[in-house]
Protein backbone atom coordinates (compact mmCIF):
# COMPACT_ATOMS: atom_id res chain seq x y z
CA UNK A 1 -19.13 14.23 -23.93
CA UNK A 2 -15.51 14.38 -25.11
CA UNK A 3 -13.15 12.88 -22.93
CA UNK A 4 -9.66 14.56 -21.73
CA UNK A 5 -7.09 12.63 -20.76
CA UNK A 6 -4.51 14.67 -18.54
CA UNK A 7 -1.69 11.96 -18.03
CA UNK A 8 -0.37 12.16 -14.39
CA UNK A 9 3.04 9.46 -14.45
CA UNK A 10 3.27 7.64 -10.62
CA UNK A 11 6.41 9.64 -9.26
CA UNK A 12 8.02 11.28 -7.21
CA UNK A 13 10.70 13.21 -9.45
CA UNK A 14 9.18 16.91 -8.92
CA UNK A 15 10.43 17.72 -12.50
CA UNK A 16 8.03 14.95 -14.32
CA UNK A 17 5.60 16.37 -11.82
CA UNK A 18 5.84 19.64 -12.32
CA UNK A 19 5.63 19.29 -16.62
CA UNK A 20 2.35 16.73 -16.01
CA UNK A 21 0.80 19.22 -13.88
CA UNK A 22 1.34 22.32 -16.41
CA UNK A 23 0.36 20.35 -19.39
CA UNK A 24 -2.78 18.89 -17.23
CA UNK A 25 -3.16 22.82 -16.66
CA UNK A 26 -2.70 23.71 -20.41
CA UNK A 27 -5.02 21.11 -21.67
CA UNK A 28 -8.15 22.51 -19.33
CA UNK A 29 -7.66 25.74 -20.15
CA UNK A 30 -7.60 25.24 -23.67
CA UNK A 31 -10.71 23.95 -23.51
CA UNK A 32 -12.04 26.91 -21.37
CA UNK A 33 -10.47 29.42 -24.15
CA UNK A 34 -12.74 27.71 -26.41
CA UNK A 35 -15.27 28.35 -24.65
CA UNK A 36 -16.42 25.19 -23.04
CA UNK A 37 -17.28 23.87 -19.65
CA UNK A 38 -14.63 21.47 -18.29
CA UNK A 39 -14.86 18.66 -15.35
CA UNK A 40 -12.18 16.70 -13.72
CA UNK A 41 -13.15 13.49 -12.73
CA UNK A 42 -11.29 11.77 -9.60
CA UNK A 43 -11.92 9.00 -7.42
CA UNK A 44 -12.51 9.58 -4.10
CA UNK A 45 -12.25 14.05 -3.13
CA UNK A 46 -10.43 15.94 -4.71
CA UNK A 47 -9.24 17.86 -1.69
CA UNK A 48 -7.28 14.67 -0.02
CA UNK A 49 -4.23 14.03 -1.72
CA UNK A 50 -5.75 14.24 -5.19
CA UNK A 51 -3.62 14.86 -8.28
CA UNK A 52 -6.43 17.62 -9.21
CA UNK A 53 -5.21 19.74 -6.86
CA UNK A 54 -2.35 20.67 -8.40
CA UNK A 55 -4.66 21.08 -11.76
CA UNK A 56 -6.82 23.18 -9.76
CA UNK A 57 -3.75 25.95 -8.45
CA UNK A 58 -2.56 26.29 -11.95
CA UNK A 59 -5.89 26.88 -13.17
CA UNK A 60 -6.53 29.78 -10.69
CA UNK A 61 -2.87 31.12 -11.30
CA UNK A 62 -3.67 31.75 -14.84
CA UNK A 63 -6.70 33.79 -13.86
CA UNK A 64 -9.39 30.94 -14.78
CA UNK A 65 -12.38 30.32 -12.10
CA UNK A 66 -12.79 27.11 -10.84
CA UNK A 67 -14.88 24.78 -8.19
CA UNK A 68 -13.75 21.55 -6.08
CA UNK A 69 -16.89 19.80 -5.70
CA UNK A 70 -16.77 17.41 -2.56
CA UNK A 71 -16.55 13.60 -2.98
CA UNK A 72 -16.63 10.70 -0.56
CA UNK A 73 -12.54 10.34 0.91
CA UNK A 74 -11.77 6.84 0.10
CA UNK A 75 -11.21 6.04 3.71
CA UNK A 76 -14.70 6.88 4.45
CA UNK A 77 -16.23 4.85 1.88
CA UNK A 78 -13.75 2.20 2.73
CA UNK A 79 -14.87 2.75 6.32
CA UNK A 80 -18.62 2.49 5.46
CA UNK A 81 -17.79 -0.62 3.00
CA UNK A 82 -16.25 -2.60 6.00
CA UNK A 83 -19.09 -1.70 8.01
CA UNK A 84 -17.36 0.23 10.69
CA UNK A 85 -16.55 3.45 12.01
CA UNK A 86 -13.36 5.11 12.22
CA UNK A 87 -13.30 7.07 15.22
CA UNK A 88 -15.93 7.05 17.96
CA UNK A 89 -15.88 10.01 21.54
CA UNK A 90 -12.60 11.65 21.32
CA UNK A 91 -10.64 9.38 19.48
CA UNK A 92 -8.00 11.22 16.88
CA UNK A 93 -7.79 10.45 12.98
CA UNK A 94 -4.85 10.18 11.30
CA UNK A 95 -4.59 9.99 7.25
CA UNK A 96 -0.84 9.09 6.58
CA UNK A 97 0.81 9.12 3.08
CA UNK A 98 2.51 5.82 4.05
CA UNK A 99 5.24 5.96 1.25
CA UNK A 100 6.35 9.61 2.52
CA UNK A 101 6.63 7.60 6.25
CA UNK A 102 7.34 4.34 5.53
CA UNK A 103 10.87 4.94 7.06
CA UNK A 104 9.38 6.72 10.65
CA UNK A 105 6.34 3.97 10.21
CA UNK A 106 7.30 2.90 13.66
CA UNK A 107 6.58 6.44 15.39
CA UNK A 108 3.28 6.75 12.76
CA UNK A 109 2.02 3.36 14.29
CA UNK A 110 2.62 5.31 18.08
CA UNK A 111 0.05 7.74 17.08
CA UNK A 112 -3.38 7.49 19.14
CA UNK A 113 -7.03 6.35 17.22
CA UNK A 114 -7.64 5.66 14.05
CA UNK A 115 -4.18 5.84 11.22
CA UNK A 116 -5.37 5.70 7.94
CA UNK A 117 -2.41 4.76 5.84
CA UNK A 118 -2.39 5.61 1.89
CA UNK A 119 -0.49 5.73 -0.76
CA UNK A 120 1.70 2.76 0.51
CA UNK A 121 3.15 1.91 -3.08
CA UNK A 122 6.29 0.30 -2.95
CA UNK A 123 6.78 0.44 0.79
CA UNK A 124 4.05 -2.49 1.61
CA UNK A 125 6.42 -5.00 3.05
CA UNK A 126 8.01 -1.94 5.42
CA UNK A 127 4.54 -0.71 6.52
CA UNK A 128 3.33 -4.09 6.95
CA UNK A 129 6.18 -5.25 9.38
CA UNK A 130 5.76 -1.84 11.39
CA UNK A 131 2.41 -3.17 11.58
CA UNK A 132 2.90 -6.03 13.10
CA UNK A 133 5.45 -5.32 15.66
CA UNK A 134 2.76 -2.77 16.50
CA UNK A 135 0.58 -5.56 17.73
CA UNK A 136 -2.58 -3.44 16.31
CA UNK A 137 -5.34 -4.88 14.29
CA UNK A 138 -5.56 -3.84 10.72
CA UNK A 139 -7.37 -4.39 7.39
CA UNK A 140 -6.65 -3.33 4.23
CA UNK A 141 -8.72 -3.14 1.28
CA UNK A 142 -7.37 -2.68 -2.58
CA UNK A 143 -10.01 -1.24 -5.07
CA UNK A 144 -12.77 -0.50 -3.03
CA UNK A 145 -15.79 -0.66 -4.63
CA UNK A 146 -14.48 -1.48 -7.95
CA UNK A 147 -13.70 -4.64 -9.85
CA UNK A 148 -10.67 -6.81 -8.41
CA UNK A 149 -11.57 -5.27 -4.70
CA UNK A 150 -9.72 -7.43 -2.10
CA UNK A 151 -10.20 -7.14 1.89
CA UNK A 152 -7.55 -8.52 4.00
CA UNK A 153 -7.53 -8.07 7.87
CA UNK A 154 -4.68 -8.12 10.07
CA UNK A 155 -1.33 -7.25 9.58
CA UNK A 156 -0.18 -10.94 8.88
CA UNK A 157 -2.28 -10.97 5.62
CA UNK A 158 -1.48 -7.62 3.78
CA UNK A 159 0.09 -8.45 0.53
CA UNK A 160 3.77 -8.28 0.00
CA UNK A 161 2.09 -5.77 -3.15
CA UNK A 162 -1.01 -4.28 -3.49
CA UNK A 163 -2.43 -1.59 -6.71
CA UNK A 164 -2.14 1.83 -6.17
CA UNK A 165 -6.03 1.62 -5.08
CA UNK A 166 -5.63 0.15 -1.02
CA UNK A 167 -5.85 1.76 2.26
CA UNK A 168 -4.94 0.33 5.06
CA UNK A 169 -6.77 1.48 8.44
CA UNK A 170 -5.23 0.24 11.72
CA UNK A 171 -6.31 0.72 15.24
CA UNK A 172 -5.26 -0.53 18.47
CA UNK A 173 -8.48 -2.63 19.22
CA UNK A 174 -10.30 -4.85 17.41
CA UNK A 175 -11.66 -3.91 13.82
């Protein structure tokens, strides 16, 4: 099979992400002009705060027809990986985009249940110091299932950096 590579840059200048996404969108469809049958490969689903998505709108837009086939979400396989659930009787979940919050992490950490941070980035040493003046246990876990993975629990432990593959779950009790 050929491969397609649709480059997607790490920011957050809506400019850069706007001309990835179009050209992303451009490259599909020229391959769908032609004719052929196109899939785009992500890790984890492609309905939780996958870059596809944006792929995927463009690609309707222009008239094309398309289908998001469900993965596993990363915090669920990260969840089955630690050997634990995430939320048990009436416990709420939360899935944060911790870089987008970093600054009300504080308030996040308030939440009840389960948070589910992601997409901490740069913000790691500000998420994990709302962490622990949260007094809540944590783990986080950087490349799941992949080579390089790394499990850390509690708050103390989280890396001043991490790759752009960790979650972090936290919950008020013990993980």
């Amino acid at each position: 099979k050929e491969l397609l590579a649709v480059d997607m840059p790490m920011t957050k200048d809506p400019e850069k992400l706007e001309k990835s996404h179009q050209a992303g969108a451009d490259a599909v469809c020229a391959c769908l002009d032609e004719g052929r049958q196109v899939a785009f490969l992500t890790l984890g689903d492609p309905t939780v705060y996958s870059t596809y998505l944006y792929v995927h709108k463009r690609i309707l837009a222009r008239g094309y027809e398309a289908e998001i086939v469900s993965g596993i979400t990363s915090f669920c396989a990260v969840a089955a990986r630690l050997n634990m659930g995430l939320v048990e009787r009436d416990e709420p979940l939360h899935v944060i985009p911790a870089t987008y919050q970093a600054d009300g992490m504080d308030q996040v950490l308030k939440l009840p249940g389960t948070k589910v941070l992601m997409k901490t980035g740069r913000k790691m040493a500000q998420v994990r110091e709302s962490i622990q003046k949260s007094g809540q246990q944590s783990v986080i876990i950087e490349n799941c299932g992949m080579p390089g993975e790394r499990i850390f629990e509690g708050a103390e432990n989280i890396p001043e950096k991490s790759g752009y593959y960790s979650l972090i779950i936290v919950k008020g009790e013990q993980i």
